[in-house]
ModelCIF file with pLDDT and N, C-alpha, C, O atoms, coordinates in Angstrom:
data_MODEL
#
_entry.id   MODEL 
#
_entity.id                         1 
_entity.type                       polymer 
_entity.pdbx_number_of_molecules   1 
#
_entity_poly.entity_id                      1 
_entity_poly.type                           'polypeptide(L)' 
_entity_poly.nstd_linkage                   no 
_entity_poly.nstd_monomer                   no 
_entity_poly.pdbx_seq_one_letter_code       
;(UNK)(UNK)(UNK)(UNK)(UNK)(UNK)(UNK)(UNK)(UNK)(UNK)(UNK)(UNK)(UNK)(UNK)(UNK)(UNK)
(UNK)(UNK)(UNK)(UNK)(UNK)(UNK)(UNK)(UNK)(UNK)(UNK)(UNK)(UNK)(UNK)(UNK)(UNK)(UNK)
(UNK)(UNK)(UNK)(UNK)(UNK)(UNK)(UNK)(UNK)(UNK)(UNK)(UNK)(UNK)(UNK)
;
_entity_poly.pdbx_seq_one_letter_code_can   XXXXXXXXXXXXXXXXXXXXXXXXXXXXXXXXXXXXXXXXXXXXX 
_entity_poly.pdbx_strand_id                 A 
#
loop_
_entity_poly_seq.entity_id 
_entity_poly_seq.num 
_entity_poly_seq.mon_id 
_entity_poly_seq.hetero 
1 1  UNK n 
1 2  UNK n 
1 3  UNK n 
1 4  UNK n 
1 5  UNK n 
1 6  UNK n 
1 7  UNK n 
1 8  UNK n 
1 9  UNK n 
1 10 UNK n 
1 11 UNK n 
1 12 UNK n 
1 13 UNK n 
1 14 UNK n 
1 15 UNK n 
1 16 UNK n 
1 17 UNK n 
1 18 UNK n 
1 19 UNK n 
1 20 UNK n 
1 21 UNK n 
1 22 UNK n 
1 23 UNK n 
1 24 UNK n 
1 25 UNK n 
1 26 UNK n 
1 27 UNK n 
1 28 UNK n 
1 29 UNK n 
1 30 UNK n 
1 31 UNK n 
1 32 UNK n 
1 33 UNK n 
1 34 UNK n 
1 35 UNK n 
1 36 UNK n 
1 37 UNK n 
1 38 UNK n 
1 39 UNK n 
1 40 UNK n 
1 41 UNK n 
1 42 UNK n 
1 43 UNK n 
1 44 UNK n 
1 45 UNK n 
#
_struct_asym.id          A 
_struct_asym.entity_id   1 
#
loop_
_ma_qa_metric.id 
_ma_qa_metric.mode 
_ma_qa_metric.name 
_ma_qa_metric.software_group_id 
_ma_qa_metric.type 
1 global pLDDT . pLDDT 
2 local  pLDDT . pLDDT 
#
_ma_qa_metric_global.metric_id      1 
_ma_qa_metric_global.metric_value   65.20 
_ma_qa_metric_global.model_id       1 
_ma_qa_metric_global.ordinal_id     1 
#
loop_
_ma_qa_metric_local.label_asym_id 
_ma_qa_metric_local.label_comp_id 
_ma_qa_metric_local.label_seq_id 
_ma_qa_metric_local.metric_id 
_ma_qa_metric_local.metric_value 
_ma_qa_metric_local.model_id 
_ma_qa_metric_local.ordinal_id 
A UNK 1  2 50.00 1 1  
A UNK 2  2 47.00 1 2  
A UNK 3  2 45.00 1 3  
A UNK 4  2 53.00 1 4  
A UNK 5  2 53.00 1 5  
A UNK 6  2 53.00 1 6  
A UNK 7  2 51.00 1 7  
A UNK 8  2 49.00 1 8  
A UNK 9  2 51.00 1 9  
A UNK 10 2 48.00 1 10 
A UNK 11 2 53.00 1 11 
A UNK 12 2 54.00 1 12 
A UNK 13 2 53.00 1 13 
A UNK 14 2 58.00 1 14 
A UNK 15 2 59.00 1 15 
A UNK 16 2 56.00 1 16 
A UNK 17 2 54.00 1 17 
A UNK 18 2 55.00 1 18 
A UNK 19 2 59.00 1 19 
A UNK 20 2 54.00 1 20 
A UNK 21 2 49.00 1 21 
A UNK 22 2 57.00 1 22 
A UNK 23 2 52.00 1 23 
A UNK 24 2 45.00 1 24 
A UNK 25 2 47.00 1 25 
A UNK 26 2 54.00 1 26 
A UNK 27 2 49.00 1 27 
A UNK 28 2 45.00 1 28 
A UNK 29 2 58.00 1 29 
A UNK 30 2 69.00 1 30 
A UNK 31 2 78.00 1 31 
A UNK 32 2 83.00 1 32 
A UNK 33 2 86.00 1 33 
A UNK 34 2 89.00 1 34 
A UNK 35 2 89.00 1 35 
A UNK 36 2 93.00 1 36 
A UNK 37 2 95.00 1 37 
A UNK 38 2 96.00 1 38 
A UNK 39 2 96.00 1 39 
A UNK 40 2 96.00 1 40 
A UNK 41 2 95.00 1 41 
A UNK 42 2 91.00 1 42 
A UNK 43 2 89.00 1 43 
A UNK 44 2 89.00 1 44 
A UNK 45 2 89.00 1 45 
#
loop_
_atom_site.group_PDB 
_atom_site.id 
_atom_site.type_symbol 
_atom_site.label_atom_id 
_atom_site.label_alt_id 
_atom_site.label_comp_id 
_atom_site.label_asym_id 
_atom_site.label_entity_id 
_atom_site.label_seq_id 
_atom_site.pdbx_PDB_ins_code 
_atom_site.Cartn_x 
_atom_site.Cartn_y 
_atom_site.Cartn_z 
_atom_site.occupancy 
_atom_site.B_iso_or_equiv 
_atom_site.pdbx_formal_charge 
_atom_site.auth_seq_id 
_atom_site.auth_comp_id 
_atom_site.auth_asym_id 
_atom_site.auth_atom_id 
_atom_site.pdbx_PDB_model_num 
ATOM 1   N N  . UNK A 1 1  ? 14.552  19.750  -28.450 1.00 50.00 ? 1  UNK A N  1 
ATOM 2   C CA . UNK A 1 1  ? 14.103  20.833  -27.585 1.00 50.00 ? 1  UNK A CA 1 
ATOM 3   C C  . UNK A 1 1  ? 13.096  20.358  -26.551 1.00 50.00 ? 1  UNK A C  1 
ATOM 4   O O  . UNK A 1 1  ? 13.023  20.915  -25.455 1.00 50.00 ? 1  UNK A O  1 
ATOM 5   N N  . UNK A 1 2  ? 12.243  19.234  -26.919 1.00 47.00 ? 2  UNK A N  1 
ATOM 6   C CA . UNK A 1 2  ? 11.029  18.777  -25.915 1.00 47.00 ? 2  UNK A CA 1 
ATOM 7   C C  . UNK A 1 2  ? 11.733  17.489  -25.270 1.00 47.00 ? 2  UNK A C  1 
ATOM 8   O O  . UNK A 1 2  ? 10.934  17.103  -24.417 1.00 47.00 ? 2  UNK A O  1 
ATOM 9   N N  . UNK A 1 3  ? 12.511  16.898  -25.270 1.00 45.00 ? 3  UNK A N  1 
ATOM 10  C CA . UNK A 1 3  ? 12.803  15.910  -24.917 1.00 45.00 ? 3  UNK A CA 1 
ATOM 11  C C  . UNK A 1 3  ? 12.716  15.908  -23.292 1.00 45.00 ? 3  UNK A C  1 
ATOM 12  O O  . UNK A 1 3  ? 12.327  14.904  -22.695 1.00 45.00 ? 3  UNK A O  1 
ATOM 13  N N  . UNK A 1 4  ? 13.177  17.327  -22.488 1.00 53.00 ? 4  UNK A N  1 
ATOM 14  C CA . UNK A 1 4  ? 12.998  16.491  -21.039 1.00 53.00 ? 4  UNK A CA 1 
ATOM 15  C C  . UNK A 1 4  ? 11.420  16.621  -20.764 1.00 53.00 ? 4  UNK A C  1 
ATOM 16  O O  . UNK A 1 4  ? 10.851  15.823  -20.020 1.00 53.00 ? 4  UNK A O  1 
ATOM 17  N N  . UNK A 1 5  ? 10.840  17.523  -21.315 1.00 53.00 ? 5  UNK A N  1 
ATOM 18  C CA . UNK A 1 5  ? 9.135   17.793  -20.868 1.00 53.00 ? 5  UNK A CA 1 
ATOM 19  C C  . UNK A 1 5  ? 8.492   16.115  -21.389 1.00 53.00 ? 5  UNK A C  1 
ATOM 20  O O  . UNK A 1 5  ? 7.680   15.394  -20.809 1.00 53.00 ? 5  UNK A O  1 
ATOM 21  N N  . UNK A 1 6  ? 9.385   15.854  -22.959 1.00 53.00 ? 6  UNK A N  1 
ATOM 22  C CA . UNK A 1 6  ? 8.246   14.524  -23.444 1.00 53.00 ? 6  UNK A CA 1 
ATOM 23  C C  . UNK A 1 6  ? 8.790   13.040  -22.678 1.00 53.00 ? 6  UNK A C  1 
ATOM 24  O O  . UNK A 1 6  ? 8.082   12.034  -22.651 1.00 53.00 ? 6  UNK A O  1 
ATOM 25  N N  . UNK A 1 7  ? 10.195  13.112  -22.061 1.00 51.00 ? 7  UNK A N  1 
ATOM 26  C CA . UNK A 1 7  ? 10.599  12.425  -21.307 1.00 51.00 ? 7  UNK A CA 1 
ATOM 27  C C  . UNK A 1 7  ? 9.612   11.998  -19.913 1.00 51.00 ? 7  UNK A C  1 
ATOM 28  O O  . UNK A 1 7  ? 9.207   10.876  -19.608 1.00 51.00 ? 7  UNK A O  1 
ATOM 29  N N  . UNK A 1 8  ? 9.418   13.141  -19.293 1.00 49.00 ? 8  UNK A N  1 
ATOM 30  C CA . UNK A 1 8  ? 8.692   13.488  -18.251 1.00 49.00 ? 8  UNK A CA 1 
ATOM 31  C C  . UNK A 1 8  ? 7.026   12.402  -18.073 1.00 49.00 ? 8  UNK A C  1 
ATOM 32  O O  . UNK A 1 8  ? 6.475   11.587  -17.333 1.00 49.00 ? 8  UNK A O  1 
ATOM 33  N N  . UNK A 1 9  ? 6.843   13.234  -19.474 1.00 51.00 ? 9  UNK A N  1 
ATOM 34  C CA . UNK A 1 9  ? 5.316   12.809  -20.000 1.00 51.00 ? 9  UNK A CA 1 
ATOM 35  C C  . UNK A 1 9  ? 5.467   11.035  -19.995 1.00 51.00 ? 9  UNK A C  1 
ATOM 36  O O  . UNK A 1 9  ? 4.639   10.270  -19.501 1.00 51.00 ? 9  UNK A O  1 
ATOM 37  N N  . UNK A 1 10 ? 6.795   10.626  -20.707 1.00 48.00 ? 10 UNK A N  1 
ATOM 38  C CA . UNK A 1 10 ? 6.255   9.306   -21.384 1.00 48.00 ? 10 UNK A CA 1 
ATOM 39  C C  . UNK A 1 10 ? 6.200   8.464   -20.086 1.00 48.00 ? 10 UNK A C  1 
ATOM 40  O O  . UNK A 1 10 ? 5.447   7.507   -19.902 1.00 48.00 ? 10 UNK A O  1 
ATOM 41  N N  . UNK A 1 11 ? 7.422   9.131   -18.912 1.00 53.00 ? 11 UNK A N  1 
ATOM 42  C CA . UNK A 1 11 ? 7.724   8.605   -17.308 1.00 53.00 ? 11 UNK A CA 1 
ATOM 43  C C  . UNK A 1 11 ? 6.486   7.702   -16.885 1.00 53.00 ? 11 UNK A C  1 
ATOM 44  O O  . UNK A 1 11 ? 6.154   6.529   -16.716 1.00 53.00 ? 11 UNK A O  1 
ATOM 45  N N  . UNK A 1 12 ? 5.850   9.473   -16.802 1.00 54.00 ? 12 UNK A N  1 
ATOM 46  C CA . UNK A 1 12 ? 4.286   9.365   -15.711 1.00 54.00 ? 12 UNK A CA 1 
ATOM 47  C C  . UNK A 1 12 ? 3.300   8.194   -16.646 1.00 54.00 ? 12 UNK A C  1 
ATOM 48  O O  . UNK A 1 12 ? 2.634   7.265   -16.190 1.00 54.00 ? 12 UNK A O  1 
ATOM 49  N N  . UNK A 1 13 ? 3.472   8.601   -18.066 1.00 53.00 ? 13 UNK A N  1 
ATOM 50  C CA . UNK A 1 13 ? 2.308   7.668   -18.630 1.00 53.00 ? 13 UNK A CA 1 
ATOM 51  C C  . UNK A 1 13 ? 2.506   5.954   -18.375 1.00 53.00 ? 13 UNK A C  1 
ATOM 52  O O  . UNK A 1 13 ? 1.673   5.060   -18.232 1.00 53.00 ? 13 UNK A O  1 
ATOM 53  N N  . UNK A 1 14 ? 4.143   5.947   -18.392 1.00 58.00 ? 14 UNK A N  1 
ATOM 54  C CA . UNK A 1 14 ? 4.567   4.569   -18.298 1.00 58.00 ? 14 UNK A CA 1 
ATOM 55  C C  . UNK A 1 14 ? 3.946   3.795   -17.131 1.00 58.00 ? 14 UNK A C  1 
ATOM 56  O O  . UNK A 1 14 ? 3.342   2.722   -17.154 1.00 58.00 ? 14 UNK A O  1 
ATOM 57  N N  . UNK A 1 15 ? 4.324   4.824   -15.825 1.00 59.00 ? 15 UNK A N  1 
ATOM 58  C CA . UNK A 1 15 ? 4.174   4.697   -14.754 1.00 59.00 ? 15 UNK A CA 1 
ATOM 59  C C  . UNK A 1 15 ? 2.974   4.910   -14.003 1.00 59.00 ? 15 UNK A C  1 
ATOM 60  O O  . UNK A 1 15 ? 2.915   4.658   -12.800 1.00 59.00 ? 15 UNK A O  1 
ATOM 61  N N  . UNK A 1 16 ? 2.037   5.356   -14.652 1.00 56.00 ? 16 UNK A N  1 
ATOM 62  C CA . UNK A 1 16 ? 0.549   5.048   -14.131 1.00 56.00 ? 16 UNK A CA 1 
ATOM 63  C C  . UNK A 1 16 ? -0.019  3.302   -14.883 1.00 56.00 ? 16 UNK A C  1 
ATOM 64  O O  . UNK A 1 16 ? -0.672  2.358   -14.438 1.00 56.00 ? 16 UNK A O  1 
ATOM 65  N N  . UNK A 1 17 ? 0.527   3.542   -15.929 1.00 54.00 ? 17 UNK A N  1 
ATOM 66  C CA . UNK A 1 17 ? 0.180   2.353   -17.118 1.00 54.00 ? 17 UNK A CA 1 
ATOM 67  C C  . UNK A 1 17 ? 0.721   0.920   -15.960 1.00 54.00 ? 17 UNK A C  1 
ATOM 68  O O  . UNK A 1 17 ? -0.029  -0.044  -15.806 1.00 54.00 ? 17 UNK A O  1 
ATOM 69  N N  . UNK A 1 18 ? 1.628   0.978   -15.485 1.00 55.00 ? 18 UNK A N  1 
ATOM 70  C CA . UNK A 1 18 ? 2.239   0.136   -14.535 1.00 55.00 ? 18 UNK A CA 1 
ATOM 71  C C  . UNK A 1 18 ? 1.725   -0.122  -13.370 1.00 55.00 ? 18 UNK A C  1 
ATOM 72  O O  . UNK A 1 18 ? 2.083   -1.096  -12.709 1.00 55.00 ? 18 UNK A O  1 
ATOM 73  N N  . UNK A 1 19 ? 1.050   0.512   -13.077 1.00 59.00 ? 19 UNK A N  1 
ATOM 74  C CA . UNK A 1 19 ? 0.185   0.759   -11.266 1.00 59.00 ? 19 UNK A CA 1 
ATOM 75  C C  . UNK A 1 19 ? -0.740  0.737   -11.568 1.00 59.00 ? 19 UNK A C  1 
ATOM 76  O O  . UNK A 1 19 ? -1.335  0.872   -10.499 1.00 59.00 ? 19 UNK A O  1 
ATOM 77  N N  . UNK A 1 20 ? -1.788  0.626   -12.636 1.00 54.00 ? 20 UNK A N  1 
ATOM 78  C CA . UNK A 1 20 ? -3.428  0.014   -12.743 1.00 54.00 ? 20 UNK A CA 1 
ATOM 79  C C  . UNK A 1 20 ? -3.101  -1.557  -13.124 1.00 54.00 ? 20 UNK A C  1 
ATOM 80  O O  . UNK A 1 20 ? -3.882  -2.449  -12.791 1.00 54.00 ? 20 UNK A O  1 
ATOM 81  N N  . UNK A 1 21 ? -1.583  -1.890  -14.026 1.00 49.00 ? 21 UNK A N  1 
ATOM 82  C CA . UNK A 1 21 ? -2.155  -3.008  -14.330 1.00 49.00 ? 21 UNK A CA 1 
ATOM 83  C C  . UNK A 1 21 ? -1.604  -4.549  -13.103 1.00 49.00 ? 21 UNK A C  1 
ATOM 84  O O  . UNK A 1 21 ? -1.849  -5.755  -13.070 1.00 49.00 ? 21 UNK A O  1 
ATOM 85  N N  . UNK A 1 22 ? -0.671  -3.452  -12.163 1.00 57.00 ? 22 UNK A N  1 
ATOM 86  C CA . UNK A 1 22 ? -0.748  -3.746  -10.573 1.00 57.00 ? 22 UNK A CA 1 
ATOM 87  C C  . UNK A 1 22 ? -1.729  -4.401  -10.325 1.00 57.00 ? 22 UNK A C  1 
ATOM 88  O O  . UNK A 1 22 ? -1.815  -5.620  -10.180 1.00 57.00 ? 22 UNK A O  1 
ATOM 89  N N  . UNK A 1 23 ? -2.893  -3.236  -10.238 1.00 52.00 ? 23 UNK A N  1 
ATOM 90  C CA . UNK A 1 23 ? -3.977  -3.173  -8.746  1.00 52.00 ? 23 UNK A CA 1 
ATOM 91  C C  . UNK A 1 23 ? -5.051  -4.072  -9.717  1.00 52.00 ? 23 UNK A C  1 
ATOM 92  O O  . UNK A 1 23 ? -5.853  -4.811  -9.146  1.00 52.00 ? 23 UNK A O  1 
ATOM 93  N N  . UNK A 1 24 ? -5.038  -3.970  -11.457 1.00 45.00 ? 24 UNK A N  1 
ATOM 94  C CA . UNK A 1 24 ? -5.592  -5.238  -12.006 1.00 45.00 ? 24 UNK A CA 1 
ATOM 95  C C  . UNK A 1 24 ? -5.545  -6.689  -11.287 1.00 45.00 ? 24 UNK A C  1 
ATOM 96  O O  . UNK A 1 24 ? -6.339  -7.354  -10.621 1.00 45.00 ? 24 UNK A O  1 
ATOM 97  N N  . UNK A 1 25 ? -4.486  -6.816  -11.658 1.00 47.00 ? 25 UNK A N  1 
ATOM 98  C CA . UNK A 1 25 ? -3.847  -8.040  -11.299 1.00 47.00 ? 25 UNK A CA 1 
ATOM 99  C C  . UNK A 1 25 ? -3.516  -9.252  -9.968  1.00 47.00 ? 25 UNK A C  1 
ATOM 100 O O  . UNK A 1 25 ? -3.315  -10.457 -9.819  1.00 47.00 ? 25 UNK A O  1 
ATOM 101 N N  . UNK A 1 26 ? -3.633  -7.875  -9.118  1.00 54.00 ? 26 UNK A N  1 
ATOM 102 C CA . UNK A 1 26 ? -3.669  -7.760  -7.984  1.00 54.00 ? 26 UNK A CA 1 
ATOM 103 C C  . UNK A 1 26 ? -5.379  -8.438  -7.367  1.00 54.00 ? 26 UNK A C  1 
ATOM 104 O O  . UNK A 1 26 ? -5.620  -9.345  -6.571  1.00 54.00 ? 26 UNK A O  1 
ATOM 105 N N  . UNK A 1 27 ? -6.267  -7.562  -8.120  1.00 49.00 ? 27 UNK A N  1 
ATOM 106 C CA . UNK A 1 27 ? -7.304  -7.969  -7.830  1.00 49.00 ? 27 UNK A CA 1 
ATOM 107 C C  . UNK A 1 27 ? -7.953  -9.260  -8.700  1.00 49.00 ? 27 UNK A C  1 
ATOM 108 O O  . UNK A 1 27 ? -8.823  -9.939  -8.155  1.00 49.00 ? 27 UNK A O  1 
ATOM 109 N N  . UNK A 1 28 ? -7.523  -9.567  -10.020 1.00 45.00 ? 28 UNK A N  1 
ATOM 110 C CA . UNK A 1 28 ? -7.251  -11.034 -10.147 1.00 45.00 ? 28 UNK A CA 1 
ATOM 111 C C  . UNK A 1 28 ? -7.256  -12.144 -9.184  1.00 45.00 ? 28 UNK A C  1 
ATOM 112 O O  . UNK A 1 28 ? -8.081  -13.039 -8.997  1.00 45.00 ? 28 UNK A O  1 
ATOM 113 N N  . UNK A 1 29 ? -5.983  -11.832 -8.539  1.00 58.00 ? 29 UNK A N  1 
ATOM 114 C CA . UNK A 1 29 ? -5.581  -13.040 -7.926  1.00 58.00 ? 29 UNK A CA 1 
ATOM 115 C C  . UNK A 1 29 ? -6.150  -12.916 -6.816  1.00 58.00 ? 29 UNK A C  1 
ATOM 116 O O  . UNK A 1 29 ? -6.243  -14.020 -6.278  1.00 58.00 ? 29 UNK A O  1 
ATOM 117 N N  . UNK A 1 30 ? -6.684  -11.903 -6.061  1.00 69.00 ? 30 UNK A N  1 
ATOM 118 C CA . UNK A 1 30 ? -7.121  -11.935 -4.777  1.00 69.00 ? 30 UNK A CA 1 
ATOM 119 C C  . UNK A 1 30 ? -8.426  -13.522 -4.341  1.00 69.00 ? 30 UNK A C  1 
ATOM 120 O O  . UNK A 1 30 ? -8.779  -14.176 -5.323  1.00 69.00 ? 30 UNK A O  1 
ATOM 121 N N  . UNK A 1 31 ? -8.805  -13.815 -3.400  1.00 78.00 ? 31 UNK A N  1 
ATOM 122 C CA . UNK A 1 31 ? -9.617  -14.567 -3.590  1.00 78.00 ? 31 UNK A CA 1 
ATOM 123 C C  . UNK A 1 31 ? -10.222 -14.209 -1.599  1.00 78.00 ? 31 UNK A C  1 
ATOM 124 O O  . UNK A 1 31 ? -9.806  -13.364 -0.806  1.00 78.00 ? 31 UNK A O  1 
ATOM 125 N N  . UNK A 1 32 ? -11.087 -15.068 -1.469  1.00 83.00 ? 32 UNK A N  1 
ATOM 126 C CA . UNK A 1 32 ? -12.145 -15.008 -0.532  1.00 83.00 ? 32 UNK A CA 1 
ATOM 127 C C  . UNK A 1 32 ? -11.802 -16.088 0.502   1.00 83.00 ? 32 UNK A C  1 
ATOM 128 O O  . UNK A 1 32 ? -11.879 -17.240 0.077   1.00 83.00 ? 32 UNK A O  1 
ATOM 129 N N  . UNK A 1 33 ? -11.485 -15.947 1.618   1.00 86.00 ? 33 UNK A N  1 
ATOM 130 C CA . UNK A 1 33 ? -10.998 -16.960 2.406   1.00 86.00 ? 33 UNK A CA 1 
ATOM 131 C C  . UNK A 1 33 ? -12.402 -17.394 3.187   1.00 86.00 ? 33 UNK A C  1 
ATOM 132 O O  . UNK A 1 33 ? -12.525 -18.615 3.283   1.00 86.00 ? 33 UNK A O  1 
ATOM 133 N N  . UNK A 1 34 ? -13.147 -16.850 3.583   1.00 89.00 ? 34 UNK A N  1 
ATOM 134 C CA . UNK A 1 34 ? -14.421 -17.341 3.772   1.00 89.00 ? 34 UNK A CA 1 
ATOM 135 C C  . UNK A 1 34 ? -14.757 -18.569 3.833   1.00 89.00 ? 34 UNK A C  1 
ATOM 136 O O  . UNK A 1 34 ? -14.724 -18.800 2.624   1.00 89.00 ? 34 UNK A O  1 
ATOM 137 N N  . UNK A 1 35 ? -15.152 -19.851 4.449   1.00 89.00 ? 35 UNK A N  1 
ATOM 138 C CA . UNK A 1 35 ? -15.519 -20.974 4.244   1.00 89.00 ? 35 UNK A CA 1 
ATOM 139 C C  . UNK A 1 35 ? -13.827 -22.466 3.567   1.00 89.00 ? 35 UNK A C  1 
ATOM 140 O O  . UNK A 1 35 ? -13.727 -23.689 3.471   1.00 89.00 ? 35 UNK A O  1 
ATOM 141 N N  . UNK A 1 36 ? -13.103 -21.485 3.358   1.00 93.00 ? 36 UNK A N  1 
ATOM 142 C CA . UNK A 1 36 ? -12.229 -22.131 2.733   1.00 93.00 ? 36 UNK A CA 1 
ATOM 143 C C  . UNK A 1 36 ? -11.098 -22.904 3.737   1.00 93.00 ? 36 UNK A C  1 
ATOM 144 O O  . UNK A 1 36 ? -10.986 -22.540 4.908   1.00 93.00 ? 36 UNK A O  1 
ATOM 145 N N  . UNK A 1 37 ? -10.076 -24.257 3.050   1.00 95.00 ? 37 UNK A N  1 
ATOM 146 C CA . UNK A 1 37 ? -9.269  -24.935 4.142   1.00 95.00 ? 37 UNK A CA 1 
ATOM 147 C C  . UNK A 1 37 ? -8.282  -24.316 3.823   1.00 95.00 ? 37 UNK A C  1 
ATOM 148 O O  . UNK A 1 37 ? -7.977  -24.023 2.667   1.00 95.00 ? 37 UNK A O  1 
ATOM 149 N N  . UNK A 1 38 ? -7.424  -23.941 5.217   1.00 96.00 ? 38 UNK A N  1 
ATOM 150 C CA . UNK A 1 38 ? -5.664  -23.504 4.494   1.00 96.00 ? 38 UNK A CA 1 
ATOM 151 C C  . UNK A 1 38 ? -5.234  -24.694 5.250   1.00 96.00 ? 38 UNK A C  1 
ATOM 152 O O  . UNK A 1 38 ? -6.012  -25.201 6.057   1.00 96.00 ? 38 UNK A O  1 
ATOM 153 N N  . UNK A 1 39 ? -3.899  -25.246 5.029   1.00 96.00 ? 39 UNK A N  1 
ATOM 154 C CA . UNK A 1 39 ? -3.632  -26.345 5.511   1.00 96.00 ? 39 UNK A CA 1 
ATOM 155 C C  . UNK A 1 39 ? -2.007  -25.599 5.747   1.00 96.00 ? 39 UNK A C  1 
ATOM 156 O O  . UNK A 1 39 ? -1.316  -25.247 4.790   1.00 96.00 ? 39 UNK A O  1 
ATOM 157 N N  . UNK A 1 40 ? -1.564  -25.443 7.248   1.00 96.00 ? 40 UNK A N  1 
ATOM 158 C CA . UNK A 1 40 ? -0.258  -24.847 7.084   1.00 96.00 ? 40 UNK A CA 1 
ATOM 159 C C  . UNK A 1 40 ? 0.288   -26.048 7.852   1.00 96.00 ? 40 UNK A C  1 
ATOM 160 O O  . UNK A 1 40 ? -0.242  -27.009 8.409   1.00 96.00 ? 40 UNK A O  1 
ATOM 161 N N  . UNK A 1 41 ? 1.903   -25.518 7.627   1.00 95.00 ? 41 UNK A N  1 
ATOM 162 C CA . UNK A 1 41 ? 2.535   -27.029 8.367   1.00 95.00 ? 41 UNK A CA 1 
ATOM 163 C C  . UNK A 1 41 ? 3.316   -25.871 9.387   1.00 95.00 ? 41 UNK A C  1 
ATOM 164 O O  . UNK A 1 41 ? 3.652   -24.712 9.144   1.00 95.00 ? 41 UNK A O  1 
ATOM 165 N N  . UNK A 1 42 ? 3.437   -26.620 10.505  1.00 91.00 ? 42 UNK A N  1 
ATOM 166 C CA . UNK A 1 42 ? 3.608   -25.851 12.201  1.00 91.00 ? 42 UNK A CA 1 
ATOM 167 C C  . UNK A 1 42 ? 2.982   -25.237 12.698  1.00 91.00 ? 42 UNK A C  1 
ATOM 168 O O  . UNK A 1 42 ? 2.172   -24.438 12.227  1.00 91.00 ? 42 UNK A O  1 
ATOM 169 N N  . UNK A 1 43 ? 3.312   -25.566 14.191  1.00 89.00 ? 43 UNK A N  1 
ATOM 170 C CA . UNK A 1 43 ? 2.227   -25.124 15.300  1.00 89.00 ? 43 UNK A CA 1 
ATOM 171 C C  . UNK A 1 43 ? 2.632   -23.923 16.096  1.00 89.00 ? 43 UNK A C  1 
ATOM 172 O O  . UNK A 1 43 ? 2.234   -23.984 17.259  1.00 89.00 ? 43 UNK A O  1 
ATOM 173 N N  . UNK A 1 44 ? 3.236   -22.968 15.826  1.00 89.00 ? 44 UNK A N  1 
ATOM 174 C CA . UNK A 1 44 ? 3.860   -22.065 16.766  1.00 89.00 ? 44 UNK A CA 1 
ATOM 175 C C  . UNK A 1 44 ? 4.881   -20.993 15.687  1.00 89.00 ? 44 UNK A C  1 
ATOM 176 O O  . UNK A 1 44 ? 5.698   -21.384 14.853  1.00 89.00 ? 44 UNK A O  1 
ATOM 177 N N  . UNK A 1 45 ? 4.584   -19.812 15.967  1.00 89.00 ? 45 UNK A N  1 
ATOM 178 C CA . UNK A 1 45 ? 5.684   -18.611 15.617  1.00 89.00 ? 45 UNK A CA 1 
ATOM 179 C C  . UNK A 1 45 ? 4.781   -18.309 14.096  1.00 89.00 ? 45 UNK A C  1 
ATOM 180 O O  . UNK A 1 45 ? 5.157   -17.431 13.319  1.00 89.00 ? 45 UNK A O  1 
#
């Protein structure tokens, strides 16, 4: 009888649970380019 309401529920819970551990992760890896060398290869485009 609850299945599409607890369906619903488990969706959103899944799916927030999925998009913090995103913007976690996300901000993990981020880093500070500030002072730092990038070394790219080509001069144009």
């Amino acid at each position: 009888r609850s299945m599409p309401r607890r369906s619903l529920t488990y969706a959103a819970g899944i799916a927030g649970a999925f998009l913090a551990l995103r913007l976690v992760l996300r901000n993990i890896h981020r880093i500070d380019f500030e002072g730092r060398t990038v070394v790219i290869t080509g001069g144009r485009g």
